[in-house]
PDB file of N, CA and C in Angstrom:
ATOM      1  N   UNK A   1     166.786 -30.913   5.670  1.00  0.00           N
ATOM      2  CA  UNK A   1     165.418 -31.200   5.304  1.00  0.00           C
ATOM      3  C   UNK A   1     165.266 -32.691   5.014  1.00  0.00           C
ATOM      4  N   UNK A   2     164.231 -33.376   5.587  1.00  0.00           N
ATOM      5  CA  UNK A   2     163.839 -34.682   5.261  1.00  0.00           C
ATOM      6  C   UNK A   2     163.503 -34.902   3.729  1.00  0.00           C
ATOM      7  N   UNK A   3     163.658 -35.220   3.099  1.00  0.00           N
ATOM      8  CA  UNK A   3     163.449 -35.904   1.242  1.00  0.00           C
ATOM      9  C   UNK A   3     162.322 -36.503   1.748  1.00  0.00           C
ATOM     10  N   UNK A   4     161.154 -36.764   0.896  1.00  0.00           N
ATOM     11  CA  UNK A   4     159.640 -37.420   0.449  1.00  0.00           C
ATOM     12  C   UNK A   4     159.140 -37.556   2.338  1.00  0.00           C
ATOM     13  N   UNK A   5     159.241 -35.956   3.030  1.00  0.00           N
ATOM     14  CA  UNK A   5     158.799 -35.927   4.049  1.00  0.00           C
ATOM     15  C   UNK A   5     157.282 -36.376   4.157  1.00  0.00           C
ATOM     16  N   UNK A   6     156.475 -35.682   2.695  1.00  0.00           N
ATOM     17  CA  UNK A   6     154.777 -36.014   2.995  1.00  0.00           C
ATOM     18  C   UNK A   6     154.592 -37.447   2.799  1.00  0.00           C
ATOM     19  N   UNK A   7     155.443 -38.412   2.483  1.00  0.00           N
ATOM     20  CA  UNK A   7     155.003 -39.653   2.157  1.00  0.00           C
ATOM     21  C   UNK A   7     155.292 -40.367   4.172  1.00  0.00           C
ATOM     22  N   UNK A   8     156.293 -39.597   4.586  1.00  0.00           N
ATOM     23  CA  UNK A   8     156.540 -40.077   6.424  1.00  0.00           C
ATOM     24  C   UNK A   8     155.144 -40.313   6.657  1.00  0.00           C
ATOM     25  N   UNK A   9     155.139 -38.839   6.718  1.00  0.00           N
ATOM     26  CA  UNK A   9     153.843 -37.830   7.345  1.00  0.00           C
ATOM     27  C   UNK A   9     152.375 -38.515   6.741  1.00  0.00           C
ATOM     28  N   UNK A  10     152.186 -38.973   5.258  1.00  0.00           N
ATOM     29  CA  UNK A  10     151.321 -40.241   4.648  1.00  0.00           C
ATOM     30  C   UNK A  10     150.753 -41.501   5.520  1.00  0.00           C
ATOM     31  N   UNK A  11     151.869 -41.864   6.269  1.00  0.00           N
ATOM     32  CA  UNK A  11     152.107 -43.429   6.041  1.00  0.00           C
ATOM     33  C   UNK A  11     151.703 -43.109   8.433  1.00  0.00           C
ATOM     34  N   UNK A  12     152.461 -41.984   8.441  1.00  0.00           N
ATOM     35  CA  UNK A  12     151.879 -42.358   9.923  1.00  0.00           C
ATOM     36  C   UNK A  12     150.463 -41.561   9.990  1.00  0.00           C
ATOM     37  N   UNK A  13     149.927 -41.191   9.157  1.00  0.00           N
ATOM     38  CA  UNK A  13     148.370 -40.298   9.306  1.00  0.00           C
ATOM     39  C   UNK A  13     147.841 -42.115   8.772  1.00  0.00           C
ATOM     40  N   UNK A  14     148.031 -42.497   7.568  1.00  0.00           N
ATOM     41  CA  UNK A  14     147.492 -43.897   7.427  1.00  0.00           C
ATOM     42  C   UNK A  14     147.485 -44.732   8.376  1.00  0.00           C
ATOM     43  N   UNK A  15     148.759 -45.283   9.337  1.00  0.00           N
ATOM     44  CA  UNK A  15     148.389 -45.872  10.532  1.00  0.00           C
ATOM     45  C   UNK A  15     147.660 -45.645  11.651  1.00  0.00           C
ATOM     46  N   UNK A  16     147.634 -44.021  11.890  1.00  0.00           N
ATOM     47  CA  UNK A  16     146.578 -43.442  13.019  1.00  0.00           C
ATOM     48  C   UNK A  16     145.526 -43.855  12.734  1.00  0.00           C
ATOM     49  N   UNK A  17     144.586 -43.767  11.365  1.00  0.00           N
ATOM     50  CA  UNK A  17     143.440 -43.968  11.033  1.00  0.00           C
ATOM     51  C   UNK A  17     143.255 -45.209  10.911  1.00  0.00           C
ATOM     52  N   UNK A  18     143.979 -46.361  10.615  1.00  0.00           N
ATOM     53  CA  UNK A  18     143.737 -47.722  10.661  1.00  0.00           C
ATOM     54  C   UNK A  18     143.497 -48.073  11.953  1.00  0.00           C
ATOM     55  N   UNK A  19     144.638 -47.693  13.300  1.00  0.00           N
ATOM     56  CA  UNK A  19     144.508 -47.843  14.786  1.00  0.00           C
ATOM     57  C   UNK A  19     142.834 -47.374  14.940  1.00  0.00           C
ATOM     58  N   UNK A  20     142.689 -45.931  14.391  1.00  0.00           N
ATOM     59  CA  UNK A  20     141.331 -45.313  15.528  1.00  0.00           C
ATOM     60  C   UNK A  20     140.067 -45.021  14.347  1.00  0.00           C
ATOM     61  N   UNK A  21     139.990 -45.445  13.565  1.00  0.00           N
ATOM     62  CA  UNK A  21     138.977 -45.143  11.956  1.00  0.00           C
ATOM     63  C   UNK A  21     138.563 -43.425  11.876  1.00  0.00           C
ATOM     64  N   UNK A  22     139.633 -42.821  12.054  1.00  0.00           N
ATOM     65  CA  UNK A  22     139.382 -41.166  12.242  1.00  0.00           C
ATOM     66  C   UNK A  22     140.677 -41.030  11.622  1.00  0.00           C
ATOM     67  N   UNK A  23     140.743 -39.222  11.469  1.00  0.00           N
ATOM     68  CA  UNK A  23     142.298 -38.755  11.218  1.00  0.00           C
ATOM     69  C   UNK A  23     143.048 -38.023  12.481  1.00  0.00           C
ATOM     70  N   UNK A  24     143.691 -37.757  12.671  1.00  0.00           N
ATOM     71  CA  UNK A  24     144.168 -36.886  13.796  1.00  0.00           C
ATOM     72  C   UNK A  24     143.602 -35.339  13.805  1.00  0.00           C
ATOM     73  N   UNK A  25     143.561 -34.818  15.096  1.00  0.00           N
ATOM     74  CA  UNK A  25     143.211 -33.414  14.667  1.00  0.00           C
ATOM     75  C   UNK A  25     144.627 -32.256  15.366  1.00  0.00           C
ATOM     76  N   UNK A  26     145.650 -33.146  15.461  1.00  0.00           N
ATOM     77  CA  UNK A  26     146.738 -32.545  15.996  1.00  0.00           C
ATOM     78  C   UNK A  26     147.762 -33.072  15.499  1.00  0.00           C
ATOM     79  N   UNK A  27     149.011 -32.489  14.899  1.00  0.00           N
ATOM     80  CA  UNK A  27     149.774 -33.021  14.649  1.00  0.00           C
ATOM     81  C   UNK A  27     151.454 -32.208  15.562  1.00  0.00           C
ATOM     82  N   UNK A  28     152.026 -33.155  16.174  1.00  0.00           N
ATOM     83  CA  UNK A  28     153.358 -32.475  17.035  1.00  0.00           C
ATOM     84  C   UNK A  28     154.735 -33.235  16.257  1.00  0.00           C
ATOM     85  N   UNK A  29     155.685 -32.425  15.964  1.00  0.00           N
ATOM     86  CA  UNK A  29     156.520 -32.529  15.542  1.00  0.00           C
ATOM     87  C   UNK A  29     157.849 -32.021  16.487  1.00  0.00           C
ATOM     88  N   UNK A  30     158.902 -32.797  16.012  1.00  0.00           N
ATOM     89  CA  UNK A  30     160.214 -32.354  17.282  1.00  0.00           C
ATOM     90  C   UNK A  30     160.662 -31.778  16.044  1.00  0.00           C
ATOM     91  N   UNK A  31     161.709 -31.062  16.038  1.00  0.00           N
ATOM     92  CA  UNK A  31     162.565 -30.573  14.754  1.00  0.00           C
ATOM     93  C   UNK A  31     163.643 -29.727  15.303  1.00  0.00           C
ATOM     94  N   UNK A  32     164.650 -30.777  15.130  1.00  0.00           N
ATOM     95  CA  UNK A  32     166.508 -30.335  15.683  1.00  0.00           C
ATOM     96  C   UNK A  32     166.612 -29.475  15.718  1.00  0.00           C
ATOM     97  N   UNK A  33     167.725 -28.880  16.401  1.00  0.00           N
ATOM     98  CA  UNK A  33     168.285 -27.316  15.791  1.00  0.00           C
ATOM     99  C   UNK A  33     168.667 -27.570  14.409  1.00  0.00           C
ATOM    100  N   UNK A  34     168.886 -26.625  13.794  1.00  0.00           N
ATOM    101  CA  UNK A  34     169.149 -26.559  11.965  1.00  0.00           C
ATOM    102  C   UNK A  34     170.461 -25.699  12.030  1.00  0.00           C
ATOM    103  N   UNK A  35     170.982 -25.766  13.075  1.00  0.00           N
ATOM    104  CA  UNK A  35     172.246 -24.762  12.632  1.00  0.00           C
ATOM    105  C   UNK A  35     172.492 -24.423  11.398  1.00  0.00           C
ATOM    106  N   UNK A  36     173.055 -24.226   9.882  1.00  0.00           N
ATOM    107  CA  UNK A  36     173.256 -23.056   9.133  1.00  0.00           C
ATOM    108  C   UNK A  36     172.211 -23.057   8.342  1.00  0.00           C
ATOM    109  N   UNK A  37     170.840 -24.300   8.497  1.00  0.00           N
ATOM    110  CA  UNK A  37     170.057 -24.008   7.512  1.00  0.00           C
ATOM    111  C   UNK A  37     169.064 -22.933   8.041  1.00  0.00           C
ATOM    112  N   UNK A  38     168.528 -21.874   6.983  1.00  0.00           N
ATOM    113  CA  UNK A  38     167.388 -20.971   7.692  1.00  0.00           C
ATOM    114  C   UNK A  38     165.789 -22.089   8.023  1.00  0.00           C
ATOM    115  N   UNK A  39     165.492 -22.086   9.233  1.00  0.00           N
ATOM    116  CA  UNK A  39     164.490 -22.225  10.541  1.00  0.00           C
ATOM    117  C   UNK A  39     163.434 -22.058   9.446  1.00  0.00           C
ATOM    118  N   UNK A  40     162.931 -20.858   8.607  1.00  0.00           N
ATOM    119  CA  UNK A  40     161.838 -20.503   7.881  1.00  0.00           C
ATOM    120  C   UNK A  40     161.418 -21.280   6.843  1.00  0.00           C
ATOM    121  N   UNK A  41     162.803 -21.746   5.722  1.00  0.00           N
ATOM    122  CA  UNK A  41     163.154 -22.563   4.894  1.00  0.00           C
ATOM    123  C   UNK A  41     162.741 -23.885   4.829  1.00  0.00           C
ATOM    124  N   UNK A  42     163.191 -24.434   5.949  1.00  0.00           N
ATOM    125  CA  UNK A  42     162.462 -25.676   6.262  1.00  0.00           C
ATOM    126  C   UNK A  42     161.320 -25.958   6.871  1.00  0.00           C
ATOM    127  N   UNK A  43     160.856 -25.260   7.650  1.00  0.00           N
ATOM    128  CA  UNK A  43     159.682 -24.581   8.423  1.00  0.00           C
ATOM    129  C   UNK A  43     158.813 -24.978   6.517  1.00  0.00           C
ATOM    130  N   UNK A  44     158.812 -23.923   5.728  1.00  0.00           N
ATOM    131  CA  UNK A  44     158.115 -24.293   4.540  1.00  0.00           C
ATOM    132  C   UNK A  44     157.849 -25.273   3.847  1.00  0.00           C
ATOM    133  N   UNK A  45     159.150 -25.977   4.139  1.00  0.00           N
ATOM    134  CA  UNK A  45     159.159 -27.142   2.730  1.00  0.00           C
ATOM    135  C   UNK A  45     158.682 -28.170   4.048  1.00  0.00           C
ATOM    136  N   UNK A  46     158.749 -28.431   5.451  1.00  0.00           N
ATOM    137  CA  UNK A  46     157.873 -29.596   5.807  1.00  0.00           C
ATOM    138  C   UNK A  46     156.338 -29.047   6.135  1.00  0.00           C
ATOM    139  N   UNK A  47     155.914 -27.419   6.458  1.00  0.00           N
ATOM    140  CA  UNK A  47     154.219 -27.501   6.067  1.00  0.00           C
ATOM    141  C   UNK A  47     153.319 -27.864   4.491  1.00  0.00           C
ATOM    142  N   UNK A  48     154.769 -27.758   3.477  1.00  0.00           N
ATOM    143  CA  UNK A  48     153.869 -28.314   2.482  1.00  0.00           C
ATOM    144  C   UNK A  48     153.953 -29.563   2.563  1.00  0.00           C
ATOM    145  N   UNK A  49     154.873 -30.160   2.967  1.00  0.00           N
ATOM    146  CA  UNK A  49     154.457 -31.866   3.048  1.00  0.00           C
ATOM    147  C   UNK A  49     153.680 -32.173   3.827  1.00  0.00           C
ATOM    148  N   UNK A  50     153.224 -31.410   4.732  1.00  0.00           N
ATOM    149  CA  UNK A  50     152.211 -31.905   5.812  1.00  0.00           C
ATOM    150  C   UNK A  50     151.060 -31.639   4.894  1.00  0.00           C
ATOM    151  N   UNK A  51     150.912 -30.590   4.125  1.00  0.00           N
ATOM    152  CA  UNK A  51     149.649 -30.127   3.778  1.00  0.00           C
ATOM    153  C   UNK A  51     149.724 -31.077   2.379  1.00  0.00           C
ATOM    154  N   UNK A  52     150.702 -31.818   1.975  1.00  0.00           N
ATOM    155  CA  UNK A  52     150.026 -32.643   1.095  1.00  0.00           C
ATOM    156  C   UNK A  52     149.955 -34.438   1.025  1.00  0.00           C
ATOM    157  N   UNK A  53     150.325 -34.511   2.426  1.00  0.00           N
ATOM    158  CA  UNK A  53     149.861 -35.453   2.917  1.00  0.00           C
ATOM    159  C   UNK A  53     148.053 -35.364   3.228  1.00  0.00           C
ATOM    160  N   UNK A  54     148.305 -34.090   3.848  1.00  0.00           N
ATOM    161  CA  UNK A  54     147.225 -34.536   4.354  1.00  0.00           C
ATOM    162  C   UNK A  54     145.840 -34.402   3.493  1.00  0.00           C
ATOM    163  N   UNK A  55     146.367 -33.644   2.172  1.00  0.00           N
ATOM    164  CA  UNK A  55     145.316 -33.944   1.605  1.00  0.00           C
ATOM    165  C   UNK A  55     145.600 -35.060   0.538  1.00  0.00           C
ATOM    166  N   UNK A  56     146.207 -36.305   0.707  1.00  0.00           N
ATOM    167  CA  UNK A  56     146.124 -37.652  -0.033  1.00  0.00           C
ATOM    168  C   UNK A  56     147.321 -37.533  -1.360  1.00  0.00           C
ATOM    169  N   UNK A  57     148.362 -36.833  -1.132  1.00  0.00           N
ATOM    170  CA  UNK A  57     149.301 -36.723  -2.158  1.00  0.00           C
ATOM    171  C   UNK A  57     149.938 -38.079  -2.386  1.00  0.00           C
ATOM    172  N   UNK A  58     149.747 -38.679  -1.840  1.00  0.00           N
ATOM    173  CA  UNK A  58     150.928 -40.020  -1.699  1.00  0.00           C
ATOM    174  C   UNK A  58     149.855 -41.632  -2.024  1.00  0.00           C
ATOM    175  N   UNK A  59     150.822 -42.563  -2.417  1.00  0.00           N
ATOM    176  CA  UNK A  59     150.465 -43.876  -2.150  1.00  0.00           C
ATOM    177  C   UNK A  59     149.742 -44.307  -1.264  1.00  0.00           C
ATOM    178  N   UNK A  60     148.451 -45.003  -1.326  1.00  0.00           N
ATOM    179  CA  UNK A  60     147.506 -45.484  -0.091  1.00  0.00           C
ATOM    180  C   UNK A  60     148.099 -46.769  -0.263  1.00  0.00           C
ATOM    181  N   UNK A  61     148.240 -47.574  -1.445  1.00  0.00           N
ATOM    182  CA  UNK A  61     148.641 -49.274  -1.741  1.00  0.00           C
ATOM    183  C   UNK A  61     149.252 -49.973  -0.799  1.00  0.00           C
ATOM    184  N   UNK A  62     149.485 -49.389   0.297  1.00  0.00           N
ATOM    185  CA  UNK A  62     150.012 -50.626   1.411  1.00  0.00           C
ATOM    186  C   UNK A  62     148.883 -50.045   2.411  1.00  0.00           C
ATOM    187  N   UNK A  63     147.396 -50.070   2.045  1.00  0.00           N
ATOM    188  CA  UNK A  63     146.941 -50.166   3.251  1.00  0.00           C
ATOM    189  C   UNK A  63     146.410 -51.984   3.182  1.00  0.00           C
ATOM    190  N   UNK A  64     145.925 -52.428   3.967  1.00  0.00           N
ATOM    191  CA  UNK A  64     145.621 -53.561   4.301  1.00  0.00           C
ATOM    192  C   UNK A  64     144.733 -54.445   3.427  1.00  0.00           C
ATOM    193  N   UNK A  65     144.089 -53.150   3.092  1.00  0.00           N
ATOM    194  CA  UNK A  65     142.549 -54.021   2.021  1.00  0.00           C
ATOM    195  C   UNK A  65     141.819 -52.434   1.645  1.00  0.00           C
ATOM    196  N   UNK A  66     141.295 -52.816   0.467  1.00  0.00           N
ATOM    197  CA  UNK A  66     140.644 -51.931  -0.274  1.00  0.00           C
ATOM    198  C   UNK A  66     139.621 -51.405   0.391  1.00  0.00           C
ATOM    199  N   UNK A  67     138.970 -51.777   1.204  1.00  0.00           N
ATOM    200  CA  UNK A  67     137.926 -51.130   1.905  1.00  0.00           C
ATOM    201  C   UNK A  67     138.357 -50.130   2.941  1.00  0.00           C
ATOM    202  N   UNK A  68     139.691 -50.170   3.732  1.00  0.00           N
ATOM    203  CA  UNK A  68     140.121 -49.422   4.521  1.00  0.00           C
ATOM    204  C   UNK A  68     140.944 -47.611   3.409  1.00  0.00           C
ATOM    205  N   UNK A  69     141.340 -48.528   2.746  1.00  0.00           N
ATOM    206  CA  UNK A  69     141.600 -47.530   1.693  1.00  0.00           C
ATOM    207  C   UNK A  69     140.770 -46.122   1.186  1.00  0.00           C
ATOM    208  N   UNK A  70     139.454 -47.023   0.544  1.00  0.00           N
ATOM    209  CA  UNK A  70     138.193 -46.134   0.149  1.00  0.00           C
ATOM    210  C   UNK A  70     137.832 -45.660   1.462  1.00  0.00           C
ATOM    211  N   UNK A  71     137.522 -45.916   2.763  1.00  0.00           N
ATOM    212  CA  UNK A  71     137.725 -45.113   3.866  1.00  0.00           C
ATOM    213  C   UNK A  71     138.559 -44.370   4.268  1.00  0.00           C
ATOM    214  N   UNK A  72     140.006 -44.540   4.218  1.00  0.00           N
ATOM    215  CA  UNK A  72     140.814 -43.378   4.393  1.00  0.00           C
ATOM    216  C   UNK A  72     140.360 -42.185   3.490  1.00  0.00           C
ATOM    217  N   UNK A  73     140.252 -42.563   2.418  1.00  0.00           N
ATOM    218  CA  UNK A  73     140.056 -41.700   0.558  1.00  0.00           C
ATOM    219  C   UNK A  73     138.859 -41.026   1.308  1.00  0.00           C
ATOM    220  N   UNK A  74     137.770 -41.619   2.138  1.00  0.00           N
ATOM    221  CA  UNK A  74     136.697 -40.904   2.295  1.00  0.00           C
ATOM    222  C   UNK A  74     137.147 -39.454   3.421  1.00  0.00           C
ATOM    223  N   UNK A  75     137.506 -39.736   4.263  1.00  0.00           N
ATOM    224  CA  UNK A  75     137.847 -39.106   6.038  1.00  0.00           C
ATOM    225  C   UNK A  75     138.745 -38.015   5.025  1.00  0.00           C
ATOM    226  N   UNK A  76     139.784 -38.570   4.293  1.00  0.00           N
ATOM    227  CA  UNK A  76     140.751 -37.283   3.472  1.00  0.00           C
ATOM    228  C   UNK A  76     139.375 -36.316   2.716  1.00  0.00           C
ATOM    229  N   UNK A  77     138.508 -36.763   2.295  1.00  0.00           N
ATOM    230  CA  UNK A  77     138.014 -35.753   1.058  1.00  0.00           C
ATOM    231  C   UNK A  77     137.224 -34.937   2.264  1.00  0.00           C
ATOM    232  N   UNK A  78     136.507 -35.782   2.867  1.00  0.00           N
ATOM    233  CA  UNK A  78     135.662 -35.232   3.988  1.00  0.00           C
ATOM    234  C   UNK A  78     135.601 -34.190   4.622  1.00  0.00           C
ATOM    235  N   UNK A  79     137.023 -34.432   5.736  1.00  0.00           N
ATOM    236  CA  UNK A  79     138.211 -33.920   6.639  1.00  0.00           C
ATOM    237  C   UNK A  79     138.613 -32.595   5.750  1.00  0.00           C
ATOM    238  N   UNK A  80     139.258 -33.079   4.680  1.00  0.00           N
ATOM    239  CA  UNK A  80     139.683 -31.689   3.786  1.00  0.00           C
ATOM    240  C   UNK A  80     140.262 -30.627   4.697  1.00  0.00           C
ATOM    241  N   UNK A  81     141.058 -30.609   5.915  1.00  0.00           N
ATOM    242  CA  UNK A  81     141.244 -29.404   6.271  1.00  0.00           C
ATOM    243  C   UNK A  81     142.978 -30.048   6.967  1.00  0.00           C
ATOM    244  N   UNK A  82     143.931 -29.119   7.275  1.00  0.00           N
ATOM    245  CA  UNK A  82     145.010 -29.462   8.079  1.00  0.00           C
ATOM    246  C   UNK A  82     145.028 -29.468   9.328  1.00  0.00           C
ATOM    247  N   UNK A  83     145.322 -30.787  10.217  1.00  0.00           N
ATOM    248  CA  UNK A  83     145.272 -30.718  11.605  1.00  0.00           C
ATOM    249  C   UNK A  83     145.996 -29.403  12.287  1.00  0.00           C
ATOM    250  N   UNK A  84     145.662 -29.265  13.471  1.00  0.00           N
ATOM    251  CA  UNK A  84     146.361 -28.782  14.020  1.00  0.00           C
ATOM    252  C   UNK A  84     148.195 -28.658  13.929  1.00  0.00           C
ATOM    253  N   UNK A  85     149.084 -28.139  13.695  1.00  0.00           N
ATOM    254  CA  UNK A  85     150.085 -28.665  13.857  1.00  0.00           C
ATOM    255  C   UNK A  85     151.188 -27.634  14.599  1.00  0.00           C
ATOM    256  N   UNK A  86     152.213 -28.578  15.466  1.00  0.00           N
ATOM    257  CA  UNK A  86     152.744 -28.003  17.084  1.00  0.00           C
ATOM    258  C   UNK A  86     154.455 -28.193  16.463  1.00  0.00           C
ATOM    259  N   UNK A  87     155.186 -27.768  15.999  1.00  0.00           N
ATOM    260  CA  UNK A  87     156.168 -27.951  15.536  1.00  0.00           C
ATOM    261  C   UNK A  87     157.597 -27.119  17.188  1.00  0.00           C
ATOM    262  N   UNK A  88     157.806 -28.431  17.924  1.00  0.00           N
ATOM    263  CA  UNK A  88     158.882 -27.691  18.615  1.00  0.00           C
ATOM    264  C   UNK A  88     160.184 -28.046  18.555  1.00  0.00           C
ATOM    265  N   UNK A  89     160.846 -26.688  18.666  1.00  0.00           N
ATOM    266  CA  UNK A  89     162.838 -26.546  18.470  1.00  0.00           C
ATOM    267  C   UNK A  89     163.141 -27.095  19.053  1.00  0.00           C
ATOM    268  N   UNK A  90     164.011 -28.606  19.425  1.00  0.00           N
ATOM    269  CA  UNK A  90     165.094 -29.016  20.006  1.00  0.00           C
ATOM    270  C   UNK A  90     166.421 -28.505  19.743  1.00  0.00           C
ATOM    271  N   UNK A  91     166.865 -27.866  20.933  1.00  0.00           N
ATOM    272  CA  UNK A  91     168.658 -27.888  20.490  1.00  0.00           C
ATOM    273  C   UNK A  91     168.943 -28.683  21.289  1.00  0.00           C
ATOM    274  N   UNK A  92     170.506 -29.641  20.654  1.00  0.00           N
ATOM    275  CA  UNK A  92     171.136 -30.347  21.088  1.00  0.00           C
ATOM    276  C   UNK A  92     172.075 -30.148  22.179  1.00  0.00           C
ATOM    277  N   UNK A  93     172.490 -29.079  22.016  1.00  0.00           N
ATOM    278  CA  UNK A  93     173.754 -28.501  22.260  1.00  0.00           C
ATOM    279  C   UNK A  93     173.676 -27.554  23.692  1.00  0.00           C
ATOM    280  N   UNK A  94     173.588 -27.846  24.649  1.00  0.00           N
ATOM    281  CA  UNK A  94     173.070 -27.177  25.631  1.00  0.00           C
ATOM    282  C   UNK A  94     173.972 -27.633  27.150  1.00  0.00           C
ATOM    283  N   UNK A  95     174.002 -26.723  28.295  1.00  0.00           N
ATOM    284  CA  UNK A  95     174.823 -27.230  29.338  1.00  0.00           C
ATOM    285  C   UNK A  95     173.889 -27.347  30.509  1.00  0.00           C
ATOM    286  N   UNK A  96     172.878 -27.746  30.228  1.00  0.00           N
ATOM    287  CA  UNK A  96     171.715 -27.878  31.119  1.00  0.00           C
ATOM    288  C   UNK A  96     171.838 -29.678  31.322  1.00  0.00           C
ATOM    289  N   UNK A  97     171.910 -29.903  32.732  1.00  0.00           N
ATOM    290  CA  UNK A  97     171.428 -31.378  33.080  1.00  0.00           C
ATOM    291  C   UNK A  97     170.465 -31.474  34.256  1.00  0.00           C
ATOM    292  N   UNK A  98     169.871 -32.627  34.053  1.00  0.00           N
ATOM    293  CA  UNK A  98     168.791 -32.900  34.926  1.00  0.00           C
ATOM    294  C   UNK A  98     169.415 -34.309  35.572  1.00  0.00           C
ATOM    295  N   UNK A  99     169.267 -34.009  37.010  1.00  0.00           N
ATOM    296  CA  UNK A  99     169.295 -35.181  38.161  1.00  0.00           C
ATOM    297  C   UNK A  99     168.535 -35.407  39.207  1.00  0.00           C
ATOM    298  N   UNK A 100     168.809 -36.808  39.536  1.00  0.00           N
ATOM    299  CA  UNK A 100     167.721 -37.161  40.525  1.00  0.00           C
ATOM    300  C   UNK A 100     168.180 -37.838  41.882  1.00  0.00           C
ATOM    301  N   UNK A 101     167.493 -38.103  42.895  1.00  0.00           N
ATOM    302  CA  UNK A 101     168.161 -38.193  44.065  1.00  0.00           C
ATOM    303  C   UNK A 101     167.589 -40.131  44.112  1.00  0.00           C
ATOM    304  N   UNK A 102     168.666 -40.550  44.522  1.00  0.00           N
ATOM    305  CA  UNK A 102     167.882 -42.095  44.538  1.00  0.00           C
ATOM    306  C   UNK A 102     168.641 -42.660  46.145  1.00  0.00           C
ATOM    307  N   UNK A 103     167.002 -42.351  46.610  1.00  0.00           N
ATOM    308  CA  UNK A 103     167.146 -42.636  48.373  1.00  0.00           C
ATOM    309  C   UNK A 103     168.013 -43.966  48.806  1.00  0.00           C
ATOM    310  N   UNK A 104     167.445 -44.776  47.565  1.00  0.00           N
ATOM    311  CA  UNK A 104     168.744 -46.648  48.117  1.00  0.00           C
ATOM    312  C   UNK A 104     170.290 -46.198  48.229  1.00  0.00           C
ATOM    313  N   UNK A 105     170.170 -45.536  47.065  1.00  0.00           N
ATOM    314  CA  UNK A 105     171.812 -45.728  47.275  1.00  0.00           C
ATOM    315  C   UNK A 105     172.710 -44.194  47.388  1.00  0.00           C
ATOM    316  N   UNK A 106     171.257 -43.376  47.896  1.00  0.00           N
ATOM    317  CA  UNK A 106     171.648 -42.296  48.834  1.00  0.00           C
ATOM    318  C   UNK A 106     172.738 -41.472  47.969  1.00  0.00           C
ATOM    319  N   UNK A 107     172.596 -41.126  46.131  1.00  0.00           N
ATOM    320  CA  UNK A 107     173.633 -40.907  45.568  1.00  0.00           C
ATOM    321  C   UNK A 107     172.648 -40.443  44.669  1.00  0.00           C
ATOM    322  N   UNK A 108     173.198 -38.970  43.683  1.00  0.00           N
ATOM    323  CA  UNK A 108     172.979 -38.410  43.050  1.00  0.00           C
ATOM    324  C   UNK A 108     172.980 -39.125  41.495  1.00  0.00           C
ATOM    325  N   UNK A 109     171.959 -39.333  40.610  1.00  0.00           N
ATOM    326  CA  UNK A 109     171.617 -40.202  39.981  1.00  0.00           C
ATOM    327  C   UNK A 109     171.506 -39.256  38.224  1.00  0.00           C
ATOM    328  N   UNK A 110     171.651 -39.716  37.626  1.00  0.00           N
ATOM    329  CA  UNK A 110     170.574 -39.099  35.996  1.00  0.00           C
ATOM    330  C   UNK A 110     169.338 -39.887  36.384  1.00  0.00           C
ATOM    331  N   UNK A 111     168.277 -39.192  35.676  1.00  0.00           N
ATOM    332  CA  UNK A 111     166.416 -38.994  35.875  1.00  0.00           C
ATOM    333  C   UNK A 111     166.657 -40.386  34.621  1.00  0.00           C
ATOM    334  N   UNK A 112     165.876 -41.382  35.405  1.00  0.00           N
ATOM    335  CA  UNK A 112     165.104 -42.279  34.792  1.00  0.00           C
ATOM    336  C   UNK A 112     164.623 -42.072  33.479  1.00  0.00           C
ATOM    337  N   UNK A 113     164.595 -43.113  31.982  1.00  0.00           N
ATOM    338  CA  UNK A 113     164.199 -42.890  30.994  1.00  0.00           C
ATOM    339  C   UNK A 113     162.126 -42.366  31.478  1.00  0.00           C
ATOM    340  N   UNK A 114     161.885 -41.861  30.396  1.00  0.00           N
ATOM    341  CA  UNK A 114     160.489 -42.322  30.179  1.00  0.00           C
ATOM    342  C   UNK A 114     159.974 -40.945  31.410  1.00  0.00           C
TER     343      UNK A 114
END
């Protein structure tokens, strides 16, 4: 489990809204395999940090200027509700590879970043 996950989850909902003067209405998350920890367990303890981020649990003081602030403070009271949120399982550990064919040098390649 991530430690002072809602303050992450704080600080990048604060930069979205500085970038676009809105909040997000989706939120996607990757989340490792957890091998021996229980999936449900943590599953809990990061929707309450999401859910108290998102309703203003944390430090605003590093936003830029007080006026962006009292605007975030506004969109949070406003908004009042939890985005959407898409939480998917990565496992690491897998014997699956992906390749690609690269016509120059006519040789079986790994797939390009990105």
């Amino acid at each position: 489990m991530i430690k002072d996950f809602h303050i992450y989850v704080g600080e990048l909902m604060r930069e979205f809204f500085q970038h676009n003067l809105r909040l997000p209405n989706k939120l996607v998350f990757y989340q490792v395999d957890l091998g021996n920890e229980s999936f449900q367990t943590v599953l809990d303890h990061e929707l309450k940090a999401i859910e108290e981020a998102c309703q203003g649990k944390y430090d605003c003081s590093t936003m830029k200027s007080s006026k962006q602030m009292l605007f975030f403070s506004i969109a949070l009271y406003v908004h009042n509700q939890i985005p959407r949120i898409c939480i998917v399982l990565v496992k690491k550990h897998h014997n699956t590879r992906f390749f690609s064919w690269d016509d120059k040098s006519n040789q079986v390649t790994n797939v390009p970043p990105g």
